[in-house]
N, C-alpha and C. Protein backbone atom coordinates (compact mmCIF):
# COMPACT_ATOMS: atom_id res chain seq x y z
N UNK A 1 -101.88 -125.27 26.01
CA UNK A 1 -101.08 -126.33 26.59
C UNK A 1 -101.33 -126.49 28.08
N UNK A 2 -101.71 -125.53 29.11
CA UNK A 2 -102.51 -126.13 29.84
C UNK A 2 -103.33 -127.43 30.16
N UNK A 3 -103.42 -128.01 29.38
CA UNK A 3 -104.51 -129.07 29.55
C UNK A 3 -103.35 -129.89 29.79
N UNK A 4 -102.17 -129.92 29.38
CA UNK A 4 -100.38 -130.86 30.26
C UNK A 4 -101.13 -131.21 31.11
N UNK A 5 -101.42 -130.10 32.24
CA UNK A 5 -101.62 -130.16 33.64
C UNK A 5 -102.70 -129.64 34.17
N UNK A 6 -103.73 -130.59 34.04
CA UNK A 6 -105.25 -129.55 34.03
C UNK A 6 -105.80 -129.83 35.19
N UNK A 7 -104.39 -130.38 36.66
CA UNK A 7 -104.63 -129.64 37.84
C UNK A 7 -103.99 -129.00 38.87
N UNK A 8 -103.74 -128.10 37.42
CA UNK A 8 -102.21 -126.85 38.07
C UNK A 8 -103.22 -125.79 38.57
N UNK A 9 -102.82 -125.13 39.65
CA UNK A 9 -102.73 -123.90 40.23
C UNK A 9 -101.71 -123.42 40.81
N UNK A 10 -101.88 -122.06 40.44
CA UNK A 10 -100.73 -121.41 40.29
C UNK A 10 -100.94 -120.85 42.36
N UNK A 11 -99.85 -121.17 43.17
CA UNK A 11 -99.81 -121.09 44.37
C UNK A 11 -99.36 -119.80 44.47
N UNK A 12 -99.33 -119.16 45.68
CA UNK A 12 -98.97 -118.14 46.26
C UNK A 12 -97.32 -118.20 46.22
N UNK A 13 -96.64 -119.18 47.05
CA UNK A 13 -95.05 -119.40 46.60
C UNK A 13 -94.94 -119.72 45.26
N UNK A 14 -95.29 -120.20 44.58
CA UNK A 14 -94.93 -119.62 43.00
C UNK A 14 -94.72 -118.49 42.88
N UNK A 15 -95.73 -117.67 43.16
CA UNK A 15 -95.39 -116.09 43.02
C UNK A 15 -94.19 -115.57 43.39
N UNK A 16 -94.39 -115.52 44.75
CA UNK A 16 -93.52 -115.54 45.54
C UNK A 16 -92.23 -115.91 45.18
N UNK A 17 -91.82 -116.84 44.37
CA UNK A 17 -90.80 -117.84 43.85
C UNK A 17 -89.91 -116.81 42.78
N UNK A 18 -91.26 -116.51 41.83
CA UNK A 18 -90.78 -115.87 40.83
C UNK A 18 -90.40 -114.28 40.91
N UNK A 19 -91.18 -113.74 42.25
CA UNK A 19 -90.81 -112.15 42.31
C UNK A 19 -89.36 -112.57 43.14
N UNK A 20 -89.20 -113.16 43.82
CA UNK A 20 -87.67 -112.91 44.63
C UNK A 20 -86.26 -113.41 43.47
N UNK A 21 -86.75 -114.43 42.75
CA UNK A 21 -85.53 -114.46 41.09
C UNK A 21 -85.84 -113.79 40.45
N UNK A 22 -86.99 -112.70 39.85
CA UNK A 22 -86.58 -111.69 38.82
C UNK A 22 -85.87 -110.26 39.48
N UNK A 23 -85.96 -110.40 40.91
CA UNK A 23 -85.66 -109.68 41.73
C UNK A 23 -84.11 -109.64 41.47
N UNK A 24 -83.54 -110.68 41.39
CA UNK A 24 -82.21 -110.96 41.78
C UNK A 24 -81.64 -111.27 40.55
N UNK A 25 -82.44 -111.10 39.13
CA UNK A 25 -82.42 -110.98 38.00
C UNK A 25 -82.75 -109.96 37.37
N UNK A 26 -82.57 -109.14 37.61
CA UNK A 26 -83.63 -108.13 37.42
C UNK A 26 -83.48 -107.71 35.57
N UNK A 27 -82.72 -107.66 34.87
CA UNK A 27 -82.59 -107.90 33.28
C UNK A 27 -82.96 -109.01 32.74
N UNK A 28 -83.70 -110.07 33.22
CA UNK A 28 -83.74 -111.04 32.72
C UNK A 28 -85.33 -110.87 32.53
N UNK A 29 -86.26 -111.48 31.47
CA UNK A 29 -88.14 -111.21 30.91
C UNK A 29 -88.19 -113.27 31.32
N UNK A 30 -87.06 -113.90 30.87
CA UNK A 30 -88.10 -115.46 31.14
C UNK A 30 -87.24 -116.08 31.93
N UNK A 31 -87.89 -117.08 32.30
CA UNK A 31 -86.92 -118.02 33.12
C UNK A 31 -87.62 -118.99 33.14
N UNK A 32 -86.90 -120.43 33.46
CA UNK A 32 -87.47 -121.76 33.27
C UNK A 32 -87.18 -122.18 34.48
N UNK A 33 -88.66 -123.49 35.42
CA UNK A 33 -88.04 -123.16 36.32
C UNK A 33 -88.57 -124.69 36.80
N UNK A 34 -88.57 -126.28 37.37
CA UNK A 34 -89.28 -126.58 37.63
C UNK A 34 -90.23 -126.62 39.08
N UNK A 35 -91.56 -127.06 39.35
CA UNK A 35 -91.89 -127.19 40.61
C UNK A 35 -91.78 -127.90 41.44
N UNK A 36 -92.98 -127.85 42.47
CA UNK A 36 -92.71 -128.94 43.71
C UNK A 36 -92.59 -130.56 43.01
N UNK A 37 -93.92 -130.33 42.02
CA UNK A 37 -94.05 -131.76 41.48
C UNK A 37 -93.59 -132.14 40.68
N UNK A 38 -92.11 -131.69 40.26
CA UNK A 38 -91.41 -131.76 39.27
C UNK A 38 -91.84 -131.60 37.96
N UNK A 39 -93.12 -130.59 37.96
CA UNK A 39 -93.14 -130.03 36.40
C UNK A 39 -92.23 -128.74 36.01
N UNK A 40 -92.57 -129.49 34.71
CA UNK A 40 -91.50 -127.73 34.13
C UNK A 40 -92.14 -126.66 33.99
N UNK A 41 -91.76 -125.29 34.15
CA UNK A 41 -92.74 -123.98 33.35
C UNK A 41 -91.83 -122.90 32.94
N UNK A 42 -92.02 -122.35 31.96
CA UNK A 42 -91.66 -121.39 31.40
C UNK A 42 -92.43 -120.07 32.47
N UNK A 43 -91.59 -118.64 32.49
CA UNK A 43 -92.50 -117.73 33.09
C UNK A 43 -92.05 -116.60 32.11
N UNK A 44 -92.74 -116.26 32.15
CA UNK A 44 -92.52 -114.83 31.15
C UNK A 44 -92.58 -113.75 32.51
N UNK A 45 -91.66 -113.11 32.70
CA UNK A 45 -92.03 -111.75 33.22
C UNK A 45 -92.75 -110.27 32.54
N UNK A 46 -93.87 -109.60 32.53
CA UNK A 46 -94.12 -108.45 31.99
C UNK A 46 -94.54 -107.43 33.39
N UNK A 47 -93.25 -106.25 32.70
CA UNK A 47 -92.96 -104.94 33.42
C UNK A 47 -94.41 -104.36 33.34
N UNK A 48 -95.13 -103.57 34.53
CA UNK A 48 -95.51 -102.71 34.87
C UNK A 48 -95.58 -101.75 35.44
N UNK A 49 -94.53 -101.12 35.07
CA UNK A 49 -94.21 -99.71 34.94
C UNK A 49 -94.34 -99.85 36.68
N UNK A 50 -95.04 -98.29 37.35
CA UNK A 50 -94.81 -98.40 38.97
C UNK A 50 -95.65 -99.80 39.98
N UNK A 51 -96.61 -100.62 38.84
CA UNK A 51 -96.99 -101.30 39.44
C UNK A 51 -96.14 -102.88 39.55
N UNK A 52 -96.79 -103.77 40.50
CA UNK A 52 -96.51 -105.09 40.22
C UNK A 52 -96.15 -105.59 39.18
N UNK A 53 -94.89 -107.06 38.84
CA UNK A 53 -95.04 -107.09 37.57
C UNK A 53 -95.64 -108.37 37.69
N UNK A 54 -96.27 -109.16 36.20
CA UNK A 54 -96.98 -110.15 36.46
C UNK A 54 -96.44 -111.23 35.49
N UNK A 55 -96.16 -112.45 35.80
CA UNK A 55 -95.65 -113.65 35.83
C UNK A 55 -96.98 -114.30 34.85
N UNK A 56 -96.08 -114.89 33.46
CA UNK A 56 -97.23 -115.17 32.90
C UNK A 56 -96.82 -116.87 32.90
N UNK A 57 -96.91 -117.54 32.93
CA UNK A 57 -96.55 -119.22 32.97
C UNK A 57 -97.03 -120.18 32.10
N UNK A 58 -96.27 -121.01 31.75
CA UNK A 58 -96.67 -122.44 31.12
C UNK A 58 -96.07 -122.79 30.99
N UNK A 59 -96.81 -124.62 30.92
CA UNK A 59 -95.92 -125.71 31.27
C UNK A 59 -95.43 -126.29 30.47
N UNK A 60 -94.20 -127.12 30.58
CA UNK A 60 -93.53 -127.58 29.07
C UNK A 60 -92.94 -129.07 29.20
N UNK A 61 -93.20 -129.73 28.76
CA UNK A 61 -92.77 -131.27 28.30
C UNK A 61 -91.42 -131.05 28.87
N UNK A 62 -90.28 -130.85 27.85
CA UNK A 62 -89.05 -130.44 28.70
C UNK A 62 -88.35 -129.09 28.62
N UNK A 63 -87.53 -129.35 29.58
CA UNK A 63 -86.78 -127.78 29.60
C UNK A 63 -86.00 -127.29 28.09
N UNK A 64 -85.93 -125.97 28.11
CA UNK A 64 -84.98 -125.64 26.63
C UNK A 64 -83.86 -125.43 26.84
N UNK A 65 -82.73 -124.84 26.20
CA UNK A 65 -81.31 -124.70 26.68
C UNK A 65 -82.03 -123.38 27.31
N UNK A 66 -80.90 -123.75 28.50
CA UNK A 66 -80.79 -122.24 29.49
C UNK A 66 -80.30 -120.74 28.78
N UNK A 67 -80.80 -120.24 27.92
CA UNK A 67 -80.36 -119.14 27.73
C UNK A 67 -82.05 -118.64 27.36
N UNK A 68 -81.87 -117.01 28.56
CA UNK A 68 -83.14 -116.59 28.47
C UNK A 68 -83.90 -116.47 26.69
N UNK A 69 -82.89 -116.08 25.53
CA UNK A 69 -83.51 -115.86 24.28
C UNK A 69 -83.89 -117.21 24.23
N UNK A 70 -83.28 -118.30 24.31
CA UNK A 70 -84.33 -119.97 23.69
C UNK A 70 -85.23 -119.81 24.66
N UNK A 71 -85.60 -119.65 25.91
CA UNK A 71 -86.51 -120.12 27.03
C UNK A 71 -87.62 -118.80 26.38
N UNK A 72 -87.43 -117.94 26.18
CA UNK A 72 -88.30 -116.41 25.48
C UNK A 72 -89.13 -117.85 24.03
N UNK A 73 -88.69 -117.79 23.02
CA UNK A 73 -89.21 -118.16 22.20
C UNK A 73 -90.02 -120.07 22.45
N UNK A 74 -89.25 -120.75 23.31
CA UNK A 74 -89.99 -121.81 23.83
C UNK A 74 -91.39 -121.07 24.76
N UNK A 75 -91.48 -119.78 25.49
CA UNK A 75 -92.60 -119.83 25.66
C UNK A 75 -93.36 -119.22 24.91
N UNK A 76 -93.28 -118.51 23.79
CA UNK A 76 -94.00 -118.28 22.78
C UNK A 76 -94.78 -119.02 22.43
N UNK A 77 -93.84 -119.97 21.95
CA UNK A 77 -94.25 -120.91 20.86
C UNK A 77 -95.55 -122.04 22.01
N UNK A 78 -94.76 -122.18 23.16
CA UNK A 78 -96.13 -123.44 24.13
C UNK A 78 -97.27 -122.40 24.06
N UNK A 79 -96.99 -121.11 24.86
CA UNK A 79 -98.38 -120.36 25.42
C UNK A 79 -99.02 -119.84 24.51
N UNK A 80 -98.41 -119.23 23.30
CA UNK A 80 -99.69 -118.89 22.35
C UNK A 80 -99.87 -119.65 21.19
N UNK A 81 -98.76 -120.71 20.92
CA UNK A 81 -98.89 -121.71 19.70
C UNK A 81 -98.71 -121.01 18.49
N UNK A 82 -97.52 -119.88 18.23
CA UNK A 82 -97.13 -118.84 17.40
C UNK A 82 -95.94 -120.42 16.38
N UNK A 83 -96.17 -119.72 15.23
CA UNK A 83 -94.79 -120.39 14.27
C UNK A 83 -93.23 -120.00 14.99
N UNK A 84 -92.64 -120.92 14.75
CA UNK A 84 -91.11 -120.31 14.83
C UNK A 84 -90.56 -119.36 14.57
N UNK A 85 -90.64 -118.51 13.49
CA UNK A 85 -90.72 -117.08 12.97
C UNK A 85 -91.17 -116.17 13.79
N UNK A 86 -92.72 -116.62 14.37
CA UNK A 86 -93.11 -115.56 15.16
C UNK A 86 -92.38 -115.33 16.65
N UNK A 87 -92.40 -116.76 16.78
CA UNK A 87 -91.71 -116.96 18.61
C UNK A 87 -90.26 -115.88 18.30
N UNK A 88 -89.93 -116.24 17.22
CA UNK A 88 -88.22 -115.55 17.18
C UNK A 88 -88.32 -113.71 17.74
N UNK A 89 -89.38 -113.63 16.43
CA UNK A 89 -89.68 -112.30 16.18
C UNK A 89 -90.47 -111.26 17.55
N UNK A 90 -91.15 -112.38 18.18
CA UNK A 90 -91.65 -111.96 19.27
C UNK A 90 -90.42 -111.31 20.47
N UNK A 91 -89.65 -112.58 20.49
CA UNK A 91 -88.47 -112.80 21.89
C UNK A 91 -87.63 -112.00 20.85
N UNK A 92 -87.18 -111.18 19.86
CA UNK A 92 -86.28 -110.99 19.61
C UNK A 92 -86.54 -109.16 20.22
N UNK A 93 -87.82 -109.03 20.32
CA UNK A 93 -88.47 -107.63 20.19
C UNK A 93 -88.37 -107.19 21.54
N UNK A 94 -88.83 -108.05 22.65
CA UNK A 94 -88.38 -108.24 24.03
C UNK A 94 -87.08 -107.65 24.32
N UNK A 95 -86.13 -108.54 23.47
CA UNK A 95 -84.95 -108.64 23.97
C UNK A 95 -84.17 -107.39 23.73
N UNK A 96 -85.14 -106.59 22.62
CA UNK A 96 -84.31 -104.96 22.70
C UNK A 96 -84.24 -104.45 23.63
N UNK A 97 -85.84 -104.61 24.59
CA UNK A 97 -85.37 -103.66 25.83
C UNK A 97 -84.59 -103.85 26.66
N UNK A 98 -83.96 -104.72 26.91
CA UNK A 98 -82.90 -105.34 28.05
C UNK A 98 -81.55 -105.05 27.72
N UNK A 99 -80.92 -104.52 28.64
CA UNK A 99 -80.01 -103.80 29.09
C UNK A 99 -78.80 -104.95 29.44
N UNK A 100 -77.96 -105.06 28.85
CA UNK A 100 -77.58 -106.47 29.11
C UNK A 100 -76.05 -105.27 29.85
């Protein structure tokens, strides 16, 4: 799904964007968020242990309901093009580790 926006780059304040809200989120793996140019993106956060964590992104037609489990399985389903079943099964597996 990339090709949405096939002249996105991903900026330095993006980054930036997304480490200071998972920061201040810190239990939370996705978040939906839009940009400068008013696109939408899904971000997946994945933990690395003592290192950096890394922000995985894609872009989405429209936003999903705000609750991190729908925004988890909406990016499933855009970034790897998984069935509904899987997106569930994926974000549901996530969602054990979080400490609510």
């Amino acid at each position: 799904m990339i090709a949405a926006f096939p002249d996105s780059i991903v900026a330095e304040s993006d980054h930036d964007d997304d480490s200071y809200w998972f920061a201040d989120h810190p239990k939370r793996r996705f978040r939906a968020k839009e940009d400068r140019q008013g696109r939408l993106w899904l971000v997946r956060r994945v933990l690395q242990g003592g290192d950096a964590d890394v922000f995985l992104r894609t872009p989405v037609a429209r936003r999903p309901i705000d609750s991190e489990f729908t925004i988890g399985v909406a990016w499933f389903q855009t970034a790897l093009r998984v069935s509904p079943e899987h997106a569930l099964k994926a974000t549901r597996k996530i969602m054990r580790g979080v400490r609510r």
